[in-house]
N, C-alpha and C. Protein backbone atom coordinates (compact mmCIF):
# COMPACT_ATOMS: atom_id res chain seq x y z
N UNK A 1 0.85 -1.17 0.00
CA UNK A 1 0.00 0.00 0.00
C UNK A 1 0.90 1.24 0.00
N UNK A 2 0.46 2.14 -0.75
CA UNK A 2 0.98 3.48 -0.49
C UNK A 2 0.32 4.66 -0.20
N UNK A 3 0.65 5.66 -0.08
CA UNK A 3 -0.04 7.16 1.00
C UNK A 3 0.04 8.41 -0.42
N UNK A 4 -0.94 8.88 -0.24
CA UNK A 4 -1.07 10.12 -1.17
C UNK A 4 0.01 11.32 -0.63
N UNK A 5 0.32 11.07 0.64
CA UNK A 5 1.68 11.52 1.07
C UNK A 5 2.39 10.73 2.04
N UNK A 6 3.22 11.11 2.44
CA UNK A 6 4.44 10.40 3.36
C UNK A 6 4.64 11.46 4.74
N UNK A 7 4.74 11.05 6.02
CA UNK A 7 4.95 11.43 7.01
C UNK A 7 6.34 10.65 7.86
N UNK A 8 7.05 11.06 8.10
CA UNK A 8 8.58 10.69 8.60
C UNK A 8 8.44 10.98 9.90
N UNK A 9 7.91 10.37 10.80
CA UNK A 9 7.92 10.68 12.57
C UNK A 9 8.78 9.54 13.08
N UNK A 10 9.53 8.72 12.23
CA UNK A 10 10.89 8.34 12.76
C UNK A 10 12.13 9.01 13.99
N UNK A 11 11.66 8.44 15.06
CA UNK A 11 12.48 9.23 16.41
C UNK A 11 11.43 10.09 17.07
N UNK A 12 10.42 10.61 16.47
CA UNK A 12 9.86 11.22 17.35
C UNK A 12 8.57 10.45 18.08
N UNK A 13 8.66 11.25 19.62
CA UNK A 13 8.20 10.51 20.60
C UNK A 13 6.82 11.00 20.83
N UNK A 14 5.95 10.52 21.58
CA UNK A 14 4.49 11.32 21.98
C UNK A 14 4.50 12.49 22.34
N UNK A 15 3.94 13.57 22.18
CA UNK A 15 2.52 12.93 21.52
C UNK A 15 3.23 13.84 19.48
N UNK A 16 4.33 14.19 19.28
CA UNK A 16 4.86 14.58 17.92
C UNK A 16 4.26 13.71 16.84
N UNK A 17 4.20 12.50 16.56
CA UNK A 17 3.57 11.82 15.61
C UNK A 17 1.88 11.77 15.16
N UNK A 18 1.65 12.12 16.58
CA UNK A 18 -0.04 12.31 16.35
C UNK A 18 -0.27 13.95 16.37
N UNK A 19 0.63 14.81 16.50
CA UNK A 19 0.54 16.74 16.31
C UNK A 19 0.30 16.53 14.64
N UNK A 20 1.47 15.88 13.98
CA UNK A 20 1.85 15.76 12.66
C UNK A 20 0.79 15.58 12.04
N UNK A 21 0.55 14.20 12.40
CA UNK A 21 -0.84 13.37 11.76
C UNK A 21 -2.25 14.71 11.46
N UNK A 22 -2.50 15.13 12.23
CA UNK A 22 -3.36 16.16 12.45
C UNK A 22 -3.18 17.31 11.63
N UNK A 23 -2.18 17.59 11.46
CA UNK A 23 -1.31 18.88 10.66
C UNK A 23 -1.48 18.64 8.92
N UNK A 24 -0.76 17.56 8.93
CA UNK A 24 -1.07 16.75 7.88
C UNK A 24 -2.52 16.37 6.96
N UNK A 25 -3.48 15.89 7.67
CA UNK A 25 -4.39 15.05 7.57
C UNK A 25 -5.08 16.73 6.98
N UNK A 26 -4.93 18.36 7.40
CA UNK A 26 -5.70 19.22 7.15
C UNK A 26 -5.00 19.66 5.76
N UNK A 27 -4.25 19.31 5.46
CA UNK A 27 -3.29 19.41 3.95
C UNK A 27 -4.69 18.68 3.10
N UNK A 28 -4.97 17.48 3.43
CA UNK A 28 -5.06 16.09 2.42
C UNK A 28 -6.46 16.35 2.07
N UNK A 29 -6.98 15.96 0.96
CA UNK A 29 -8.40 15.97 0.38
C UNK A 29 -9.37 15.07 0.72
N UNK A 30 -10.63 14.56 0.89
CA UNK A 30 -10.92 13.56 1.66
C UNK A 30 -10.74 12.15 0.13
N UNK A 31 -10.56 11.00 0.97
CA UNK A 31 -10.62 9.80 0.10
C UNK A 31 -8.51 9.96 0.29
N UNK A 32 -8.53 10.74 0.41
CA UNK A 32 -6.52 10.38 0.49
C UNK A 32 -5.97 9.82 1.70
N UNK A 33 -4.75 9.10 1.09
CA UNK A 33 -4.43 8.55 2.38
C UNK A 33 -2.74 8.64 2.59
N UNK A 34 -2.99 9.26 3.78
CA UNK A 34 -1.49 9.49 4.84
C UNK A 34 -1.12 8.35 5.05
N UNK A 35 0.37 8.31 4.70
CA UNK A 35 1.05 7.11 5.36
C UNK A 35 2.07 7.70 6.33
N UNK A 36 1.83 7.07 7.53
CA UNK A 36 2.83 7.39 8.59
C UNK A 36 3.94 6.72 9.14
N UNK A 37 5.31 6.99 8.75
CA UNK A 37 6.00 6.23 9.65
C UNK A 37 6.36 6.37 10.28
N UNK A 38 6.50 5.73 11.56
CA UNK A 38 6.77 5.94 13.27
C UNK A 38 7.48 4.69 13.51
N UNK A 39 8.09 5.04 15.24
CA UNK A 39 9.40 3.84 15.80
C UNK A 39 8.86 3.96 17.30
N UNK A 40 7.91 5.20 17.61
CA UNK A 40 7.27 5.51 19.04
C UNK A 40 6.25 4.17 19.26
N UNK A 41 6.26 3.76 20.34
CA UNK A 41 5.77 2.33 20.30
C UNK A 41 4.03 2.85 20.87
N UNK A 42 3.92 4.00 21.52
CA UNK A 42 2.53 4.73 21.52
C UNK A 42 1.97 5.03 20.26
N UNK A 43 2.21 4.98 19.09
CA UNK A 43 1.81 4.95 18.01
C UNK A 43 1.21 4.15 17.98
N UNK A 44 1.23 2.80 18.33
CA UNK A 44 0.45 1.39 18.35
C UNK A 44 -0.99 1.69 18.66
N UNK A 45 -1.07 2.34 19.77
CA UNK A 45 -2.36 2.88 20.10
C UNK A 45 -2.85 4.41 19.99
N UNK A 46 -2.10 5.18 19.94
CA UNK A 46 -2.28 6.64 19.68
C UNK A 46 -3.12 6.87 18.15
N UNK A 47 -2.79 5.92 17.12
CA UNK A 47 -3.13 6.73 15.61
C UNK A 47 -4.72 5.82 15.54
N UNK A 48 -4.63 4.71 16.09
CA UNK A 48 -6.37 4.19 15.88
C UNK A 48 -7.31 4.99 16.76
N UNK A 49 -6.71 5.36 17.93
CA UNK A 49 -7.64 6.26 18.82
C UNK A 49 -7.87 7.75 18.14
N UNK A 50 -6.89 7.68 17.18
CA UNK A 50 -6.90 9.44 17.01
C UNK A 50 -7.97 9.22 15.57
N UNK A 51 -7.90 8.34 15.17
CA UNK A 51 -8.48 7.94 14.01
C UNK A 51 -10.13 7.65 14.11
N UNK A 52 -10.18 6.64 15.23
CA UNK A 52 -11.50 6.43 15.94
C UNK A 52 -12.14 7.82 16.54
N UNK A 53 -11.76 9.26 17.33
CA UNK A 53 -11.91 10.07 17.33
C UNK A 53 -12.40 11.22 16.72
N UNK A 54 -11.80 10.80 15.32
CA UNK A 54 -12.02 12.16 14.54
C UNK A 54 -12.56 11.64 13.12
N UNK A 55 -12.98 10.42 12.64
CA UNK A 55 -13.80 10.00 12.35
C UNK A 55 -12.96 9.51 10.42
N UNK A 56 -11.53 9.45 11.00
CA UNK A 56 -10.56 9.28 9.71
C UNK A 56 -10.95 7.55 9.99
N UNK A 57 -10.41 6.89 9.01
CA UNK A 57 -10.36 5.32 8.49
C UNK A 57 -8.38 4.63 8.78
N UNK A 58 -8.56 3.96 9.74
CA UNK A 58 -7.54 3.52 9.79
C UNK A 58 -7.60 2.01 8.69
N UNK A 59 -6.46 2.23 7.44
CA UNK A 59 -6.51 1.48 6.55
C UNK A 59 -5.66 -0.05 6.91
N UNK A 60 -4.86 0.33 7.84
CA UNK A 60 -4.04 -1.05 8.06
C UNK A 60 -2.73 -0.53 8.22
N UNK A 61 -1.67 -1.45 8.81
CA UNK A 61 -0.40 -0.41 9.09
C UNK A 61 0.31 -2.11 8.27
N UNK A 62 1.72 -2.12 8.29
CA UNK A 62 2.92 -2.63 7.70
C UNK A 62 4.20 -2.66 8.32
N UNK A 63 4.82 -3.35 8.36
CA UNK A 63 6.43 -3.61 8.99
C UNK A 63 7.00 -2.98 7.96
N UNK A 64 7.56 -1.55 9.01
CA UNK A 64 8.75 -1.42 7.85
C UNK A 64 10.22 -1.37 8.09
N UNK A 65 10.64 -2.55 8.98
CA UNK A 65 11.59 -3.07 8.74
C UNK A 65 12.30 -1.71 10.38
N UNK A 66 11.94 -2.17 11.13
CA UNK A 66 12.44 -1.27 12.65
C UNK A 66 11.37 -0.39 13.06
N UNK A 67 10.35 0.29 12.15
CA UNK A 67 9.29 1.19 11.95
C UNK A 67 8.13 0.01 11.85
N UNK A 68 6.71 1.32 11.99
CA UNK A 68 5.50 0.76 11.30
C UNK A 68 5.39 1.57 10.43
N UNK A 69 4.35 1.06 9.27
CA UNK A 69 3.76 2.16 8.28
C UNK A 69 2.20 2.22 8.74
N UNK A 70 1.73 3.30 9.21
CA UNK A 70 0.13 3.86 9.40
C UNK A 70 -0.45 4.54 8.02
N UNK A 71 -1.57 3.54 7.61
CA UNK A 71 -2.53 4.10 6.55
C UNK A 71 -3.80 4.58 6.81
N UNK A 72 -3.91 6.05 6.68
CA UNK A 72 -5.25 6.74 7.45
C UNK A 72 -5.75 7.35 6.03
N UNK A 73 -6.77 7.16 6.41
CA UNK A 73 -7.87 7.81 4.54
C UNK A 73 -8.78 8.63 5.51
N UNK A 74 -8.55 9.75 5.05
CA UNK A 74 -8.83 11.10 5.36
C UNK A 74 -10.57 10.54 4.92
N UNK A 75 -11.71 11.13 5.90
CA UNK A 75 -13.06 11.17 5.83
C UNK A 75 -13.44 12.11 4.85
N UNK A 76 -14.62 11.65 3.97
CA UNK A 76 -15.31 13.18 3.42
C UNK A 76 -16.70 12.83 3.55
């Protein structure tokens, strides 16, 4: 899977990956999808809650090899 953009929160810790996500996600058009990569192990639970919250689609995440990849499809 791939992201209509790319987010690099590699090293950064809570709550920076989910500020981003948010920052981001107001860039994106609805039906697009952010891919996030993160190494913060609160990411595990931080991006489905933030997702479940605000009413985005968590698409499925991926090993990326030390990282995860987070796929969120922006609501319209």
């Amino acid at each position: 899977m791939k992201g209509d953009l790319v987010q690099n929160s590699i090293g950064q810790l809570c709550p920076m990956p989910i500020l981003m996500l948010a920052k981001n996600m107001k860039k994106m058009q609805p039906g697009q999808v952010l891919e996030i990569h993160a190494d913060d192990e609160g990411a595990h639970a931080d991006v489905p809650a933030w997702c479940a919250q605000t009413g985005n689609e968590l698409l499925g995440t991926e090993d990326g090899g030390g990282f995860t990849k987070y796929f969120v499809k922006k609501a319209g």
